[in-house]
Structure formats: C-alpha cells, structure tokens
N, C-alpha and C. Protein backbone atom coordinates (compact mmCIF):
# COMPACT_ATOMS: atom_id res chain seq x y z
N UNK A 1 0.85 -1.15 0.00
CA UNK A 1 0.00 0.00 0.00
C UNK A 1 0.90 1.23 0.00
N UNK A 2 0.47 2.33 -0.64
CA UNK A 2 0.88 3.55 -0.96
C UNK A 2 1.14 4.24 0.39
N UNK A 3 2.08 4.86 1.01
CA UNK A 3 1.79 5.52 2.33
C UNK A 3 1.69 7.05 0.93
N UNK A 4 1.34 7.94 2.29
CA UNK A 4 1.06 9.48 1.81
C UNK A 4 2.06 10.26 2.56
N UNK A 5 2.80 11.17 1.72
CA UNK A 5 3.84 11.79 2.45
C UNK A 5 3.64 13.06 3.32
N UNK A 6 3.87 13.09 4.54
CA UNK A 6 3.50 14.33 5.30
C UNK A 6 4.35 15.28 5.97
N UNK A 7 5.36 15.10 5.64
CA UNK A 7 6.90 15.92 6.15
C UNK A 7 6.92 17.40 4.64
N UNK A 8 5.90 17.32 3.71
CA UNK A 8 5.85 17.94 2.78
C UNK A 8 4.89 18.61 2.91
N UNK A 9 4.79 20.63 2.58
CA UNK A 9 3.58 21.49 2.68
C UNK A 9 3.22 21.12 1.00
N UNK A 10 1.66 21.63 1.59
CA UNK A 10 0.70 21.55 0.29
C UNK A 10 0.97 22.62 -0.75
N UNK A 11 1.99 23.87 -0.24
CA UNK A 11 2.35 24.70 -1.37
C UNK A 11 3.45 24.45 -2.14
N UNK A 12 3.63 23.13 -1.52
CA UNK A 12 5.29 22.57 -2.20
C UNK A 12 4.24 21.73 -3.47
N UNK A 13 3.36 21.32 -3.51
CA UNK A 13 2.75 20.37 -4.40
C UNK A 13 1.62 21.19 -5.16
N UNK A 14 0.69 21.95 -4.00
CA UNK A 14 -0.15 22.27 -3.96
C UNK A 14 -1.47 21.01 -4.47
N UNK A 15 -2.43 21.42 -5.18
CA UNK A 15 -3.57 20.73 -5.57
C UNK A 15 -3.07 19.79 -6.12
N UNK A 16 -2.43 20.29 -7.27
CA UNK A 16 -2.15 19.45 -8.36
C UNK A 16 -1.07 18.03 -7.90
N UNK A 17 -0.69 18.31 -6.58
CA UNK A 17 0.72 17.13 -6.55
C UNK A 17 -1.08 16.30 -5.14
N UNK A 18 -1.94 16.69 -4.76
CA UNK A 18 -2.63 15.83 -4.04
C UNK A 18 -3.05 15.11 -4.91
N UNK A 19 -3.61 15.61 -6.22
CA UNK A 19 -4.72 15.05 -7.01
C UNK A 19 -3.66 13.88 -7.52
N UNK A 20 -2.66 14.25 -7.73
CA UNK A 20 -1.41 13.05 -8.62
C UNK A 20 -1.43 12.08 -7.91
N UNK A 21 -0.93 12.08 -6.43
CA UNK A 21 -1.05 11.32 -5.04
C UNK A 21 -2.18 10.19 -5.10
N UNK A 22 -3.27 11.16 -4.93
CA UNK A 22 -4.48 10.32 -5.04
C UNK A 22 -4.50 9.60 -6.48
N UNK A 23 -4.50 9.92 -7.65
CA UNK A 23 -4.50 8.96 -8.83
C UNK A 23 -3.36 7.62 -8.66
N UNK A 24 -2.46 8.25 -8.17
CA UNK A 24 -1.28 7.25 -8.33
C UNK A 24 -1.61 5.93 -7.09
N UNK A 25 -2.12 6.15 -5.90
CA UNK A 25 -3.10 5.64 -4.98
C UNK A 25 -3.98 4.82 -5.53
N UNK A 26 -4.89 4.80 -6.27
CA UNK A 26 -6.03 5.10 -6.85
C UNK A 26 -5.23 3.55 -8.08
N UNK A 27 -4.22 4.07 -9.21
CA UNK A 27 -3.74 3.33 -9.90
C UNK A 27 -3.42 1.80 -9.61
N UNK A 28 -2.66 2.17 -8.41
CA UNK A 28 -1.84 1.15 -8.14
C UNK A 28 -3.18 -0.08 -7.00
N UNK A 29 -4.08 0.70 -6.72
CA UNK A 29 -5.09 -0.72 -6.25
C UNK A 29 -5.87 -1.06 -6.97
N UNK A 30 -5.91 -0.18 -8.39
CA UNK A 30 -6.36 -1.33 -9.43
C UNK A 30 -5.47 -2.29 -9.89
N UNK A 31 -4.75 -2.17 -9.81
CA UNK A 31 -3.71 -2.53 -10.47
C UNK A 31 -3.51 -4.41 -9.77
N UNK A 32 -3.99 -3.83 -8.03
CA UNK A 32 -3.49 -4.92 -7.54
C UNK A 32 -5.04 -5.67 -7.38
N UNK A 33 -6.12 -5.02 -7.43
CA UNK A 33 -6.92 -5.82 -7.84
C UNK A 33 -7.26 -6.79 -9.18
N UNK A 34 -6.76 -6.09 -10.29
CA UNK A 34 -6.45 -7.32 -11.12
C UNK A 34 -5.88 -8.39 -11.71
N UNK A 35 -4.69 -7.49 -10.88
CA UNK A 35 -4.00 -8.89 -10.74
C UNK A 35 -4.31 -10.28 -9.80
N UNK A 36 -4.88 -9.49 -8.64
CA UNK A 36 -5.80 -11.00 -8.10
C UNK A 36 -6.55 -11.56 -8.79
N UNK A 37 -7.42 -10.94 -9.12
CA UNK A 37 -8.75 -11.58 -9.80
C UNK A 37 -8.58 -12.17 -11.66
N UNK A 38 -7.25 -11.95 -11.98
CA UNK A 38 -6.26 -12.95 -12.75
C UNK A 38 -6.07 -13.92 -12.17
N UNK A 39 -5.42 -13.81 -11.38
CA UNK A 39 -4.43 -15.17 -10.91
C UNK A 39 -5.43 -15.89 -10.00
N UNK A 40 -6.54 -15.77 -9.63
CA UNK A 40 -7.55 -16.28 -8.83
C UNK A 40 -8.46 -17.16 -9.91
N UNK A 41 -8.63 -16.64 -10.83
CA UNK A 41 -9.45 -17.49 -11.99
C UNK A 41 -7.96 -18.89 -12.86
N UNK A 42 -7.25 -18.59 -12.85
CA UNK A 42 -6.61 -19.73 -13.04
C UNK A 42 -6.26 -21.36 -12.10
N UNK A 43 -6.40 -22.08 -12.54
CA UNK A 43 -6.81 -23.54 -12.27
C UNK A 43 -5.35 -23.76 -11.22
N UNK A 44 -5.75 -24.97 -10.22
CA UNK A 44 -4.56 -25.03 -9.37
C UNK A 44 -3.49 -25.64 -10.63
N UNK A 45 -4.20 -26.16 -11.61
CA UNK A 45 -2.79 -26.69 -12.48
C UNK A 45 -2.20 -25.93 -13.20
N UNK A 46 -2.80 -25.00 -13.07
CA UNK A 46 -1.98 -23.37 -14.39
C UNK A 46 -0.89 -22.70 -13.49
N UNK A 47 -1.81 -22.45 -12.09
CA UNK A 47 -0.96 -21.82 -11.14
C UNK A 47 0.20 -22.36 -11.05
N UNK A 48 0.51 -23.91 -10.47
CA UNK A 48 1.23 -25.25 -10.36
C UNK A 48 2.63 -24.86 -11.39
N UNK A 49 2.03 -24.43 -12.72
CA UNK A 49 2.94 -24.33 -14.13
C UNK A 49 3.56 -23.29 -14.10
N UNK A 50 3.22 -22.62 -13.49
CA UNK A 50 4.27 -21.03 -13.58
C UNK A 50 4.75 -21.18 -12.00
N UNK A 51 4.43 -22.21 -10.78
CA UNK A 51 5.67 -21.95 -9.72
C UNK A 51 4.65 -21.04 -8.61
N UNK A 52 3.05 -21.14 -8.72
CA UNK A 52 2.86 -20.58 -7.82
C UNK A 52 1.54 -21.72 -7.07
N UNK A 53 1.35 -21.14 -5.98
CA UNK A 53 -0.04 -21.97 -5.36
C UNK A 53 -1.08 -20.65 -4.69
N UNK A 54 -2.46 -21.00 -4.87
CA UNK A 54 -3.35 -20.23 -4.33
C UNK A 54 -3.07 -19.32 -2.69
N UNK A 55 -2.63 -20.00 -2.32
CA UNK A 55 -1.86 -19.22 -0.95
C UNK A 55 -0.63 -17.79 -1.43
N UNK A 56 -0.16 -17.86 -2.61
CA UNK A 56 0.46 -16.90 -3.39
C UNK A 56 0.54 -15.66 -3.43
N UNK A 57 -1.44 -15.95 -3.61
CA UNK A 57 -1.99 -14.40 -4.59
C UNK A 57 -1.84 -13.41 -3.99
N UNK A 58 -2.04 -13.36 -2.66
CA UNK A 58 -2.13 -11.99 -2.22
C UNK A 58 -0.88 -11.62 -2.31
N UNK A 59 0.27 -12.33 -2.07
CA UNK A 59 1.63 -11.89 -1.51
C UNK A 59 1.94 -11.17 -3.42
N UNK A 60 1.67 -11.65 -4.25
CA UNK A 60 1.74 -11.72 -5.58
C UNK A 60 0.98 -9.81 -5.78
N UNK A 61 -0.16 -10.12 -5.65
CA UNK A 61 -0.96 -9.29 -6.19
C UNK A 61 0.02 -7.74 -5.27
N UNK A 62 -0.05 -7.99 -4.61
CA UNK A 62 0.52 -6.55 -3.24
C UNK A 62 2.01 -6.14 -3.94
N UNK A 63 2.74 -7.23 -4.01
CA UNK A 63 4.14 -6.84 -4.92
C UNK A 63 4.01 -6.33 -5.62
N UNK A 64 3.53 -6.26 -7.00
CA UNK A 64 3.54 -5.50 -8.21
C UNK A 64 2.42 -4.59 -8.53
C-alpha cells in the first residue's frame, strides 16, 4: 500500500501534486486488484505451471 507523504507542505505540491497522489493511490489498487482476480481465476494446475499456489496471490498481487 501507498503511504502518503507528510513531512511535505501543500504549497510545495499544492492541488495538483494531491490530485497526482491520489491517482497514483487510486492506480496502483487497481492494479493490484487485477492482478488477483487474474491469478484467482486460473486452475490449481496453471498456477502449479508457472511456480505458484493459491496461498500466493495476495503476496503476488501486493508486490507489483
């Protein structure tokens, strides 16, 4: 998960560096939602073939 940086004023970014923050936030848990819901629809024997097991996904999905 994204932390949010707070040692930084809002006139150093202003709007435009929250709104980025939040998209980039925003990006990256889609990101890790589809990658679950990939690797969750594949069969324990597909998983098996590329080196992973259902106990995996989350650790999988959160990495990248």
């Amino acid at each position: 998960m994204s932390a949010i940086e707070t040692n930084r004023g809002y006139a150093v970014g202003g709007v435009h560096g929250v709104v980025a923050k939040v998209l980039a936030m925003l990006s990256a848990w889609n990101d890790t939602r589809v990658t679950r819901r990939e690797l969750s629809r594949l069969s324990d024997r597909e998983l098996d073939d590329i080196g992973l097991c259902r106990g995996d996904i989350e650790r999988i999905a959160r990495h990248y």
